[in-house]
C-alpha atoms as a PDB file:
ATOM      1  CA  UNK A   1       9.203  13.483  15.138  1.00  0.00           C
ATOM      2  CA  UNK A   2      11.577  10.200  14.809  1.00  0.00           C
ATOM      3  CA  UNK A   3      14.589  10.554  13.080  1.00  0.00           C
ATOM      4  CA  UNK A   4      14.447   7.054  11.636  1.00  0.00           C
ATOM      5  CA  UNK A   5      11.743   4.619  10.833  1.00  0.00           C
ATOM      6  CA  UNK A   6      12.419   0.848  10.760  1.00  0.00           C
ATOM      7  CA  UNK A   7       9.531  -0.308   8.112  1.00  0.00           C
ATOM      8  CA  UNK A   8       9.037  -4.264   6.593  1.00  0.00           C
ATOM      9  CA  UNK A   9       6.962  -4.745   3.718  1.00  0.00           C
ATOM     10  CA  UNK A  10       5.618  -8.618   3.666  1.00  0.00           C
ATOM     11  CA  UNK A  11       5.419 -10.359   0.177  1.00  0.00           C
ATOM     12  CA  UNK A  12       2.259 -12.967   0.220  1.00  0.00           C
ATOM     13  CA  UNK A  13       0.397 -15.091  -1.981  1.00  0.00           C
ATOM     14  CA  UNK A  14      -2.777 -13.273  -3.751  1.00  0.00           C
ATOM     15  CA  UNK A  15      -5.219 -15.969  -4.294  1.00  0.00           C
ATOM     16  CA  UNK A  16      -5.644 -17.958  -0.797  1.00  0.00           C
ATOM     17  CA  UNK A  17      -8.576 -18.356   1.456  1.00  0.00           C
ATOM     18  CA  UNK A  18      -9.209 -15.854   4.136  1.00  0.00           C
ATOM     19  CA  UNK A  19      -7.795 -18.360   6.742  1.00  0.00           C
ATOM     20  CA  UNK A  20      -4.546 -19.149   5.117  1.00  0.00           C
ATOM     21  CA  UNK A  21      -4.427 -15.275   5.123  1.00  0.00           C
ATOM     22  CA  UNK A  22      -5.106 -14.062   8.250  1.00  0.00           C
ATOM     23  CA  UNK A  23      -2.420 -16.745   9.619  1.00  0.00           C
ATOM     24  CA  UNK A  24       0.114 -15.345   7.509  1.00  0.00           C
ATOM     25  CA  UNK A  25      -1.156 -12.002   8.431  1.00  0.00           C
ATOM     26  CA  UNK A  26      -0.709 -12.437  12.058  1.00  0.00           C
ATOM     27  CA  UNK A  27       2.583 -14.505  11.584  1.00  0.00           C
ATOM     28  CA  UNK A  28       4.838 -11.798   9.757  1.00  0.00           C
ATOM     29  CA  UNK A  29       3.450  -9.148  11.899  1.00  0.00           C
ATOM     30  CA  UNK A  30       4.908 -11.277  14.841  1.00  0.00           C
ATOM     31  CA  UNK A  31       7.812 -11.646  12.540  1.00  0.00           C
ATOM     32  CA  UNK A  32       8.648  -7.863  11.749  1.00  0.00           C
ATOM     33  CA  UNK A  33       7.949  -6.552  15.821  1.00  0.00           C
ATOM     34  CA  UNK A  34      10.666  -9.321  16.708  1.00  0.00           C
ATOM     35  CA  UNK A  35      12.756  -7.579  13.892  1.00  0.00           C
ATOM     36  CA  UNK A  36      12.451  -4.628  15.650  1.00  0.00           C
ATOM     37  CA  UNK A  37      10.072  -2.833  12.904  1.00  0.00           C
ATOM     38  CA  UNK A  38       7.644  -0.154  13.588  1.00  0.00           C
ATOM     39  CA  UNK A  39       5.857  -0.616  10.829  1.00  0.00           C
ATOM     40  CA  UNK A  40       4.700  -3.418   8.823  1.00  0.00           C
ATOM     41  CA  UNK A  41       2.950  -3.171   5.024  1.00  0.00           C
ATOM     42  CA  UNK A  42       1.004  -5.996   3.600  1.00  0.00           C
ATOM     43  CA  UNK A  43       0.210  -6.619  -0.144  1.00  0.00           C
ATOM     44  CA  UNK A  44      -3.169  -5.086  -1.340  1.00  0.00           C
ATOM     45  CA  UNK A  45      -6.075  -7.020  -0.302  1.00  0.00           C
ATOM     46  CA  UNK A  46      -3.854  -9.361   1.764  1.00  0.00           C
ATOM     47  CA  UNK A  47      -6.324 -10.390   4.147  1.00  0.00           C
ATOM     48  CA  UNK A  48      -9.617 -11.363   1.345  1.00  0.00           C
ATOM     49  CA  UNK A  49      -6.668 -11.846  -1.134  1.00  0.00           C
ATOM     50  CA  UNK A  50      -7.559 -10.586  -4.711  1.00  0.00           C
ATOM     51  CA  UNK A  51      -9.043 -13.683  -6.400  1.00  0.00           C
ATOM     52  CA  UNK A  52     -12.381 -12.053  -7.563  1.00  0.00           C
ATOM     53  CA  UNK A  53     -14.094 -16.071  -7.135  1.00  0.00           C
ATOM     54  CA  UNK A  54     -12.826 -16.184  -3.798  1.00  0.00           C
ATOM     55  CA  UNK A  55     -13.729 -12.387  -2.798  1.00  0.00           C
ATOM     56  CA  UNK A  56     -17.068 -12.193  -4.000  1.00  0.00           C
ATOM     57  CA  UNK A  57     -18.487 -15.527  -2.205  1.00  0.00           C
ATOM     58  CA  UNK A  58     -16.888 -13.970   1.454  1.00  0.00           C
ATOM     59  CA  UNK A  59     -19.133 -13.726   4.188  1.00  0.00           C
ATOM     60  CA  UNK A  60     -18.506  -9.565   4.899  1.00  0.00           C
ATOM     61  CA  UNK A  61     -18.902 -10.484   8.678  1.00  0.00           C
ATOM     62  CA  UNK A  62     -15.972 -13.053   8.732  1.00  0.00           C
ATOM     63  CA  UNK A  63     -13.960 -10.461   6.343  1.00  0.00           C
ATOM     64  CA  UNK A  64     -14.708  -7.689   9.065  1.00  0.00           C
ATOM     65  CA  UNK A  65     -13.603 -10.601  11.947  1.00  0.00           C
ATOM     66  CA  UNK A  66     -10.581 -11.011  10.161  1.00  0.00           C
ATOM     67  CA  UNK A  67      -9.377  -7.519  10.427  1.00  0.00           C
ATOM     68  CA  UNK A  68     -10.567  -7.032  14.271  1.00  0.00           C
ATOM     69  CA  UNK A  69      -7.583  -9.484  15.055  1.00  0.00           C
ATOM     70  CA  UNK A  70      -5.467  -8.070  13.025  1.00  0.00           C
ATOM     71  CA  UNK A  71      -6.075  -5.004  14.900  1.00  0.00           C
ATOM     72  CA  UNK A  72      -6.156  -6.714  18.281  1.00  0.00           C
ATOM     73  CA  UNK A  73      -2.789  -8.100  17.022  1.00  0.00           C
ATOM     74  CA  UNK A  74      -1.023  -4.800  16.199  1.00  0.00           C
ATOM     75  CA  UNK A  75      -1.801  -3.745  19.910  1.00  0.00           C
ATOM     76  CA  UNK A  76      -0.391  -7.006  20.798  1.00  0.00           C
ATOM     77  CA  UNK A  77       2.632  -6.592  18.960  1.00  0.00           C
ATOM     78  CA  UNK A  78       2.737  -2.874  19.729  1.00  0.00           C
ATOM     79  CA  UNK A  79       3.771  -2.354  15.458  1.00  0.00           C
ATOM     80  CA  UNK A  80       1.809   0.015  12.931  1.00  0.00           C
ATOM     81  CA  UNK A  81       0.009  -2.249  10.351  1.00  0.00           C
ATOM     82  CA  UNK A  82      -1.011  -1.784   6.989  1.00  0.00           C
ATOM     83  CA  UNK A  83      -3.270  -3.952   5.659  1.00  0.00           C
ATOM     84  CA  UNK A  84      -6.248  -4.513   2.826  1.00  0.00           C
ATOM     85  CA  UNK A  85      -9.299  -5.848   1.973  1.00  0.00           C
ATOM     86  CA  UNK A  86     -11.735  -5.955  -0.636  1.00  0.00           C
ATOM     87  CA  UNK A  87     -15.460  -5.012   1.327  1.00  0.00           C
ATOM     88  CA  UNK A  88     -18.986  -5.393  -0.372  1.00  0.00           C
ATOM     89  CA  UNK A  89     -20.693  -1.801   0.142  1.00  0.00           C
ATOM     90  CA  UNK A  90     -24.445  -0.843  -1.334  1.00  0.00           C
ATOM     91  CA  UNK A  91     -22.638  -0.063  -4.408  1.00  0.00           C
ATOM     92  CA  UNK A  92     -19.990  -2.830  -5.374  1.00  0.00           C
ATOM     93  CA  UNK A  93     -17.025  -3.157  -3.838  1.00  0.00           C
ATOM     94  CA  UNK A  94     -14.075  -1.565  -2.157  1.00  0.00           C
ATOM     95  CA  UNK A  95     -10.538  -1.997  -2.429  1.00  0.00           C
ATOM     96  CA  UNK A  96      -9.482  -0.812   0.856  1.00  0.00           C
ATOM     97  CA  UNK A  97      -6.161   0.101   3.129  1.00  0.00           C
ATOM     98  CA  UNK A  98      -6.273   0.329   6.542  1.00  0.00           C
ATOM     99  CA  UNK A  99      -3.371   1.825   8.922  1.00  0.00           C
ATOM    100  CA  UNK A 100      -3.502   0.249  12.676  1.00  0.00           C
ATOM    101  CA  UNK A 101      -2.205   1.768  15.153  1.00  0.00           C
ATOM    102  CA  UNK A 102      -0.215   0.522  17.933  1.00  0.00           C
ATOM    103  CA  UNK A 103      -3.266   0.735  19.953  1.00  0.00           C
ATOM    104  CA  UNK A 104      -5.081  -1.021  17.434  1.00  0.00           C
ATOM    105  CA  UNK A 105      -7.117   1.088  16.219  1.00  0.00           C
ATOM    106  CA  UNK A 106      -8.193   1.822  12.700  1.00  0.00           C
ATOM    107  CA  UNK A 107      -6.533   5.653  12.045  1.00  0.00           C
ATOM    108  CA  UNK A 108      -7.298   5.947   8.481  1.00  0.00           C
ATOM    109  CA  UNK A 109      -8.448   4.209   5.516  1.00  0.00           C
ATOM    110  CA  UNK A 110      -7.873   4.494   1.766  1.00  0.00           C
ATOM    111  CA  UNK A 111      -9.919   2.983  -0.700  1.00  0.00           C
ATOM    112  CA  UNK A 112      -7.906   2.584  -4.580  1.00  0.00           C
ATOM    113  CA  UNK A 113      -9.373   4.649  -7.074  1.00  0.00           C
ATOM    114  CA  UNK A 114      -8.076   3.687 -10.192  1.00  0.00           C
ATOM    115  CA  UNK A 115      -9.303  -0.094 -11.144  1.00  0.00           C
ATOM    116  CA  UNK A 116      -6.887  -2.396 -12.703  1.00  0.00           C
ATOM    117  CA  UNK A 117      -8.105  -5.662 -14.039  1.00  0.00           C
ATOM    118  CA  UNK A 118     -11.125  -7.356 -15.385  1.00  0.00           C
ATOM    119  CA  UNK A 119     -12.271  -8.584 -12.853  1.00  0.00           C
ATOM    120  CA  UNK A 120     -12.025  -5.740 -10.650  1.00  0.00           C
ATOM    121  CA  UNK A 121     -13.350  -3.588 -13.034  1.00  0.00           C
ATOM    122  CA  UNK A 122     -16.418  -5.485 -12.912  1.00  0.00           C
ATOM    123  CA  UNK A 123     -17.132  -5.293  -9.309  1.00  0.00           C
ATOM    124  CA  UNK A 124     -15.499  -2.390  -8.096  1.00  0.00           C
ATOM    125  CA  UNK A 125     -15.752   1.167  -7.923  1.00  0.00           C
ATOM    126  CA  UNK A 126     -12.876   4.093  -6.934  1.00  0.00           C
ATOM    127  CA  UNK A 127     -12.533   5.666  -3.982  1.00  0.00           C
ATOM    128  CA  UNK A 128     -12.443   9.685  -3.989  1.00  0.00           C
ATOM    129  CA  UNK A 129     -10.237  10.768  -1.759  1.00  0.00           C
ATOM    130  CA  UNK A 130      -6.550  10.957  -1.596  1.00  0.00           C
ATOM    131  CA  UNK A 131      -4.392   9.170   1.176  1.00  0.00           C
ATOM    132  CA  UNK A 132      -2.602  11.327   4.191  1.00  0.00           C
ATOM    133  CA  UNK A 133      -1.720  10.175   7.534  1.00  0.00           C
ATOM    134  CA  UNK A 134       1.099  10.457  10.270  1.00  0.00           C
ATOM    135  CA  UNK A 135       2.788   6.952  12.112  1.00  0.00           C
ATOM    136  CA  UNK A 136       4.794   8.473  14.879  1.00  0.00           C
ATOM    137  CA  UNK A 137       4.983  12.112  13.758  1.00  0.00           C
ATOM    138  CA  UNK A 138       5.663  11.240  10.284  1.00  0.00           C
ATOM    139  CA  UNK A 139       3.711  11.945   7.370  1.00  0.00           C
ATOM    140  CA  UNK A 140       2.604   9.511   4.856  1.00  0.00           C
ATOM    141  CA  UNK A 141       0.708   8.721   1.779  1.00  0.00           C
ATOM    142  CA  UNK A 142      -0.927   5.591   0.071  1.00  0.00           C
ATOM    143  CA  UNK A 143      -1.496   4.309  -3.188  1.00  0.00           C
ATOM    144  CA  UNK A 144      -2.966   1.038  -4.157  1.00  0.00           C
ATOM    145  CA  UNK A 145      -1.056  -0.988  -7.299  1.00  0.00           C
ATOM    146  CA  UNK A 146      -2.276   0.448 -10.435  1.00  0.00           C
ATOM    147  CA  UNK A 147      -2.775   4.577  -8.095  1.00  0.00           C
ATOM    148  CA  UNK A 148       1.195   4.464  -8.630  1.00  0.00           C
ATOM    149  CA  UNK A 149       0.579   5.016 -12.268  1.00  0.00           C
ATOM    150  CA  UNK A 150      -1.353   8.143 -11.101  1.00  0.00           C
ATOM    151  CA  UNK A 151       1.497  11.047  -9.510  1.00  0.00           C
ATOM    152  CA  UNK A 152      -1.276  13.448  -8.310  1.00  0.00           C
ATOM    153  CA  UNK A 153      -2.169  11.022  -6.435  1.00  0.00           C
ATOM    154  CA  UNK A 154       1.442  10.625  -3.963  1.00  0.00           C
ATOM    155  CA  UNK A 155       2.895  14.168  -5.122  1.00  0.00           C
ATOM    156  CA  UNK A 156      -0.494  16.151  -3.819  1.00  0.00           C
ATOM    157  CA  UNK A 157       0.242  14.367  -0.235  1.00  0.00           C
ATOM    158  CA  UNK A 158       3.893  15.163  -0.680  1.00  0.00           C
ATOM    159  CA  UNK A 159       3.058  18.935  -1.706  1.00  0.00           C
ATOM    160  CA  UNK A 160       1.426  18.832   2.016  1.00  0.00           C
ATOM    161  CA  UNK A 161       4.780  17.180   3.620  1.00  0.00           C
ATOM    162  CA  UNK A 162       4.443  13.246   3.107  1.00  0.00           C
ATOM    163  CA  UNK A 163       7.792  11.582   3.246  1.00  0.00           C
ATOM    164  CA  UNK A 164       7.273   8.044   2.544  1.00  0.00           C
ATOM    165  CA  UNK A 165       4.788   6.296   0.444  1.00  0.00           C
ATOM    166  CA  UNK A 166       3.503   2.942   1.237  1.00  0.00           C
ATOM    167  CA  UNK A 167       2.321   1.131  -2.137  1.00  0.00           C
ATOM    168  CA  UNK A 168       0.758  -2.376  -1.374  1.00  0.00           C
ATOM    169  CA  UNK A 169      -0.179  -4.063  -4.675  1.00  0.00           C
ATOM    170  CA  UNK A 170      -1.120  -7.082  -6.521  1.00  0.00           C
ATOM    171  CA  UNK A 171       0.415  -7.104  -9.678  1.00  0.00           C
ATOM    172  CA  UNK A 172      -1.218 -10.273 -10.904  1.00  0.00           C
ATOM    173  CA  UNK A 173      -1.812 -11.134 -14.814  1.00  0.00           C
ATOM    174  CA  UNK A 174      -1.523 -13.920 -17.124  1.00  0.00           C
ATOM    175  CA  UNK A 175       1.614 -15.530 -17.327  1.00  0.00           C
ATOM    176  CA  UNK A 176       2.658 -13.622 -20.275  1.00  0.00           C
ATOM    177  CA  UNK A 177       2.393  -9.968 -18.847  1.00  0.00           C
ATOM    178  CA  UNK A 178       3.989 -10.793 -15.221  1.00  0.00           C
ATOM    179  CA  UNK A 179       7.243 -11.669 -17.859  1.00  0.00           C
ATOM    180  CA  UNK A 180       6.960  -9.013 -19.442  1.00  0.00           C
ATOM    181  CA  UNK A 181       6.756  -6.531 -16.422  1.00  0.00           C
ATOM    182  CA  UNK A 182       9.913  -8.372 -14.821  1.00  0.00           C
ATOM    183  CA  UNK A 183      12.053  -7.881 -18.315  1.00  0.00           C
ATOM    184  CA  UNK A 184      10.788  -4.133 -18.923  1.00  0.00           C
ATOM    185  CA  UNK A 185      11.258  -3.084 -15.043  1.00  0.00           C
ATOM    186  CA  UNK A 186       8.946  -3.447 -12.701  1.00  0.00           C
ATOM    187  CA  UNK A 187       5.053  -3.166 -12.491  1.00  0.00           C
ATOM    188  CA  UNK A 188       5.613  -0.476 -10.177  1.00  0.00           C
ATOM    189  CA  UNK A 189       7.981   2.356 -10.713  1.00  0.00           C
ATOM    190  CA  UNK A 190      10.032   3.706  -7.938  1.00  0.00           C
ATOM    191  CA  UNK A 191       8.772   7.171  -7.577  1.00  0.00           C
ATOM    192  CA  UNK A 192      12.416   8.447  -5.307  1.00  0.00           C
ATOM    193  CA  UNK A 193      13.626  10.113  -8.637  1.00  0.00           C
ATOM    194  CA  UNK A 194      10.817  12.688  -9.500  1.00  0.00           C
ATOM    195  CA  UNK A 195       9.706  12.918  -5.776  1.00  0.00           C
ATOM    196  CA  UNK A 196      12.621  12.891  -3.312  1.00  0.00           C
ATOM    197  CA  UNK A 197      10.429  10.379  -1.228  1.00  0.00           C
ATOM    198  CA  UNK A 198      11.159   7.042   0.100  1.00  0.00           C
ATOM    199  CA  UNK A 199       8.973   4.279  -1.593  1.00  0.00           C
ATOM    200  CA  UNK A 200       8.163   0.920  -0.013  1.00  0.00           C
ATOM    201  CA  UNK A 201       6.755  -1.480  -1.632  1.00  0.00           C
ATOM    202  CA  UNK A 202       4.366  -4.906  -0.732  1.00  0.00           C
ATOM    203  CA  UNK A 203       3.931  -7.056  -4.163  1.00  0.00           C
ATOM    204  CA  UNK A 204       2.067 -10.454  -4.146  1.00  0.00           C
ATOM    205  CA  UNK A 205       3.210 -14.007  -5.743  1.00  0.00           C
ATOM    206  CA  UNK A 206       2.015 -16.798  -6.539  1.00  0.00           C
ATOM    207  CA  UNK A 207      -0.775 -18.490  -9.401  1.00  0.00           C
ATOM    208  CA  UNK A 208      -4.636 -18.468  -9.212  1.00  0.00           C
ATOM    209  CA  UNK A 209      -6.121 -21.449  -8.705  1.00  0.00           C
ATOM    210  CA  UNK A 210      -6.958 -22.424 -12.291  1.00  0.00           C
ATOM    211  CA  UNK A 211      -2.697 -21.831 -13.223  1.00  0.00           C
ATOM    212  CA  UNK A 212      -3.617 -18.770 -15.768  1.00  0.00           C
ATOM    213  CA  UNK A 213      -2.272 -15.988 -14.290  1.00  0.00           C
ATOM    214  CA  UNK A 214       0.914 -15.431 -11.699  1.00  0.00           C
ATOM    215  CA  UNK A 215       2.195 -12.293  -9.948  1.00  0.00           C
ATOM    216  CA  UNK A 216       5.786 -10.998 -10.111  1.00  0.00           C
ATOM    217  CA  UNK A 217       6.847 -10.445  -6.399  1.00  0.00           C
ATOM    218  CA  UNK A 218       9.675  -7.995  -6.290  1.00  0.00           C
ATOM    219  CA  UNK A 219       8.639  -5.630  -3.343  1.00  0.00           C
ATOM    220  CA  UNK A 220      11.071  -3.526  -2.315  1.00  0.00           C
ATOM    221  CA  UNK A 221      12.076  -0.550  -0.247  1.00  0.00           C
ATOM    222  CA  UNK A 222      13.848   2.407  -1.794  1.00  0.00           C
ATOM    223  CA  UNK A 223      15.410   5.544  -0.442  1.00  0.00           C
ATOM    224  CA  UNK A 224      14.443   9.167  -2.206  1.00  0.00           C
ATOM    225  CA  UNK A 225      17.409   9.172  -4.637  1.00  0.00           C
ATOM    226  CA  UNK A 226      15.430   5.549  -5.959  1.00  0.00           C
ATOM    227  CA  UNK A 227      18.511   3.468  -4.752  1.00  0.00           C
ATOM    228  CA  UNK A 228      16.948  -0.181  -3.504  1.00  0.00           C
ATOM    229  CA  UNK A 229      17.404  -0.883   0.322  1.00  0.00           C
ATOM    230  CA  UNK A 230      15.841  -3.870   0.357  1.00  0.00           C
ATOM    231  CA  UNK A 231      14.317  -6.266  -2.322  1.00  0.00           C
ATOM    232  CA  UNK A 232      12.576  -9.289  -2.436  1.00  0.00           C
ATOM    233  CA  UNK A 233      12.388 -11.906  -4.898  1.00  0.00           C
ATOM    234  CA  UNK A 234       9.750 -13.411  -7.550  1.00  0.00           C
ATOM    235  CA  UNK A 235       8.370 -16.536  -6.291  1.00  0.00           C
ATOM    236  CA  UNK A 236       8.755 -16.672  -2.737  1.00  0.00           C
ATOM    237  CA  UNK A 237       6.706 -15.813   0.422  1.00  0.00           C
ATOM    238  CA  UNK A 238       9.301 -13.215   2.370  1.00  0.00           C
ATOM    239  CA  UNK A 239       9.808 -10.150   4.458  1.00  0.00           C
ATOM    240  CA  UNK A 240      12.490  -7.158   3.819  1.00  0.00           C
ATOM    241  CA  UNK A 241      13.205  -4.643   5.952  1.00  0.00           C
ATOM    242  CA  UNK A 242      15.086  -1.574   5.800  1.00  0.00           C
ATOM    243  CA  UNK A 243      15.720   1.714   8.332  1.00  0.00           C
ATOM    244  CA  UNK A 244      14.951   5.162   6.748  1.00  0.00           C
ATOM    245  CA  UNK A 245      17.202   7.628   7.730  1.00  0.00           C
ATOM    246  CA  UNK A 246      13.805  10.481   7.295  1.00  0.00           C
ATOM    247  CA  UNK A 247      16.391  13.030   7.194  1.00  0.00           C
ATOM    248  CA  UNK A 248      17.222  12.141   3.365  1.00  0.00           C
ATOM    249  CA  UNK A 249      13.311  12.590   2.315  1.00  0.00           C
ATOM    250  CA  UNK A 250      13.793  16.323   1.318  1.00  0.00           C
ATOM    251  CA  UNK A 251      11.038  16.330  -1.135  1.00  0.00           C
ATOM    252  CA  UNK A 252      13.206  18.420  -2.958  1.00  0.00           C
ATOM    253  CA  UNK A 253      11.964  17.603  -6.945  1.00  0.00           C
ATOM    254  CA  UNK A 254       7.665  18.364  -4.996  1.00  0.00           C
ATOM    255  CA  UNK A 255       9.095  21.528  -3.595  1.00  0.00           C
ATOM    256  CA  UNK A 256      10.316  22.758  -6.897  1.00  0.00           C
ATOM    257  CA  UNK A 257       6.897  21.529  -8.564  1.00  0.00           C
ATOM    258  CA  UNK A 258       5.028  24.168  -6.331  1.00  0.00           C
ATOM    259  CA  UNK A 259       6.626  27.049  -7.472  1.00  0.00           C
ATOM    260  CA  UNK A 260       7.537  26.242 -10.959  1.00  0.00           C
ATOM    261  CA  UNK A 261       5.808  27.047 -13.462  1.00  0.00           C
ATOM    262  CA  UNK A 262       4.489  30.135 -11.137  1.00  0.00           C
ATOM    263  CA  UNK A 263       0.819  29.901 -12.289  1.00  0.00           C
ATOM    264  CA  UNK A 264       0.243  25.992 -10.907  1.00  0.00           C
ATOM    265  CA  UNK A 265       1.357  27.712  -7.585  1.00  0.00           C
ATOM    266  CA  UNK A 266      -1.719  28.766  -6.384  1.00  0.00           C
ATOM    267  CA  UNK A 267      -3.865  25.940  -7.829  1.00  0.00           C
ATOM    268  CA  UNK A 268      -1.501  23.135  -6.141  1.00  0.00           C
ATOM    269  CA  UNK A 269      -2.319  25.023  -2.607  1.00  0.00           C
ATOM    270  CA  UNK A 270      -5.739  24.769  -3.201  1.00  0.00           C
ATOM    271  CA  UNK A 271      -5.821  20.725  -3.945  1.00  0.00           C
ATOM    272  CA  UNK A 272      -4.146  20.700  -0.937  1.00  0.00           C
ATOM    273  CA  UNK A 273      -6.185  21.930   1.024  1.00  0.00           C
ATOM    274  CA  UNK A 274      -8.967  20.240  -0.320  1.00  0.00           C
ATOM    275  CA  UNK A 275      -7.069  17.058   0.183  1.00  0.00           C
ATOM    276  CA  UNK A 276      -6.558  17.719   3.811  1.00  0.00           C
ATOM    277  CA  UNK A 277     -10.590  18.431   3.900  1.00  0.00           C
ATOM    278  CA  UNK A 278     -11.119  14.753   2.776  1.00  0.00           C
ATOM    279  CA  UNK A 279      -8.125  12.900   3.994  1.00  0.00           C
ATOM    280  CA  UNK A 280     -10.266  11.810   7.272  1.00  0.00           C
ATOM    281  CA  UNK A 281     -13.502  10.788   5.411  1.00  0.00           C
ATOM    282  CA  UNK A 282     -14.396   7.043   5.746  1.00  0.00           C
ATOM    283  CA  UNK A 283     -14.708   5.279   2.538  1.00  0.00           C
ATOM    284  CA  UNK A 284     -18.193   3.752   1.997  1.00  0.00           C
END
């Protein structure tokens, strides 16, 4: 296993066509390989972007295009890439994350399961399954935006050894809210502190077309102890990048959580193996 990681999470607008994103897609990932990055994360639904009157008018065939060159990009690039899209299925939609390999393959998927806003409430449904993969030895975990609200779903992958999780998100809202989440903190809440796991980050920015509603930016990268290694600002288009030093990801606060109070011990085991049953299962 790699001692270090060199990760860059990508901050993009969330309410662009599906050209504007794939160029922007295929541009940073250029961008972080040059930086010498292993891995780069992109924003939650970076590629359909997460304007609900731009997603559900995509042609699924140009959608699925889209991320075939992303994938024939990552083995370009030789760089692990996280990326998302929103996918029409026989039952609504999908919010979906998909690690590429270097090889450019698709090594697993995660689809959100928790549903944030109106509009995604309307025409999506939750995945059921919780997120655990490796990118060069190391094991990892995904949550979509609002899943970060949700610790079972990062601490059950950590129970099972995940050191880092990747968190692309879209914390769009009216104007009013996105303040509000800046002044209080931040829409999502570095999880280093009750975990012991490094947290990185891929926000959106930008307005929707009709000027009601903005997103608030700020991804960052944060070690286990929640200290910021990198972070990105609230209006702009940008990259970050940080190395993680693996070594500091003891998972110490999820290896107390397994053994105390002693009667959780045995159920935690068992959701861990049953999330290890599913963690492979495509989302459809």
């Amino acid at each position: 296993m790699t001692k270090t990681l060199q990760v860059s999470c990508v901050q993009m607008h969330w309410a662009k066509s599906l050209e504007f994103n794939l160029s922007r897609t295929l541009h940073y990932i250029s961008a972080a390989a040059e930086a010498g990055s292993r891995v780069v994360l992109f924003p939650e639904a970076n590629l359909t972007s997460y304007y609900f009157p731009f997603v559900i008018e995509l042609d699924q065939a140009a959608v699925l295009d889209a991320l075939e060159k992303t994938c024939a990009f990552a083995r370009k690039q030789n760089v692990w890439v996280i990326t998302g899209t929103i996918q029409k299925t026989k039952d609504r939609f999908l919010n979906l994350a998909h690690v590429i390999s270097p090889t450019g393959e698709i090594v697993h998927e995660y689809a959100k399961v928790n549903m944030a806003g109106r509009d995604e409430q309307k025409y999506c449904r939750g995945g059921d399954k919780l997120s655990f993969f490796e990118i060069d030895g190391v094991l990892c975990t995904l949550v979509i935006c609002r899943d970060g609200r949700h610790p079972e779903l990062y601490r059950i992958p950590a129970m099972a050894g995940a050191q880092i999780l990747f968190h692309p998100s879209c914390s769009s809202d009216e104007i009013e809210a996105v303040c509000w989440k800046r002044t209080s903190g931040r829409a999502q809440q570095p999880v280093g502190p009750n975990s012991k796991m490094f947290h990185c980050v891929a926000n959106t920015i930008g307005e929707s077309p009709d000027g009601k509603q903005t997103s608030s930016g700020s991804s960052f990268i944060r070690e286990p102890n929640g200290i910021p290694l990198a972070e990105a600002g609230f209006y702009q288009q940008e990259m970050i990048t940080s190395v993680l030093d693996l070594s500091r990801a003891d998972r110490s606060y999820i290896l107390d959580s397994m053994k105390n109070p002693p009667f959780l011990a045995p159920h935690w085991k068992q959701m861990i193996e049953e999330m290890k049953a599913r963690k492979d299962l495509k989302p459809e």
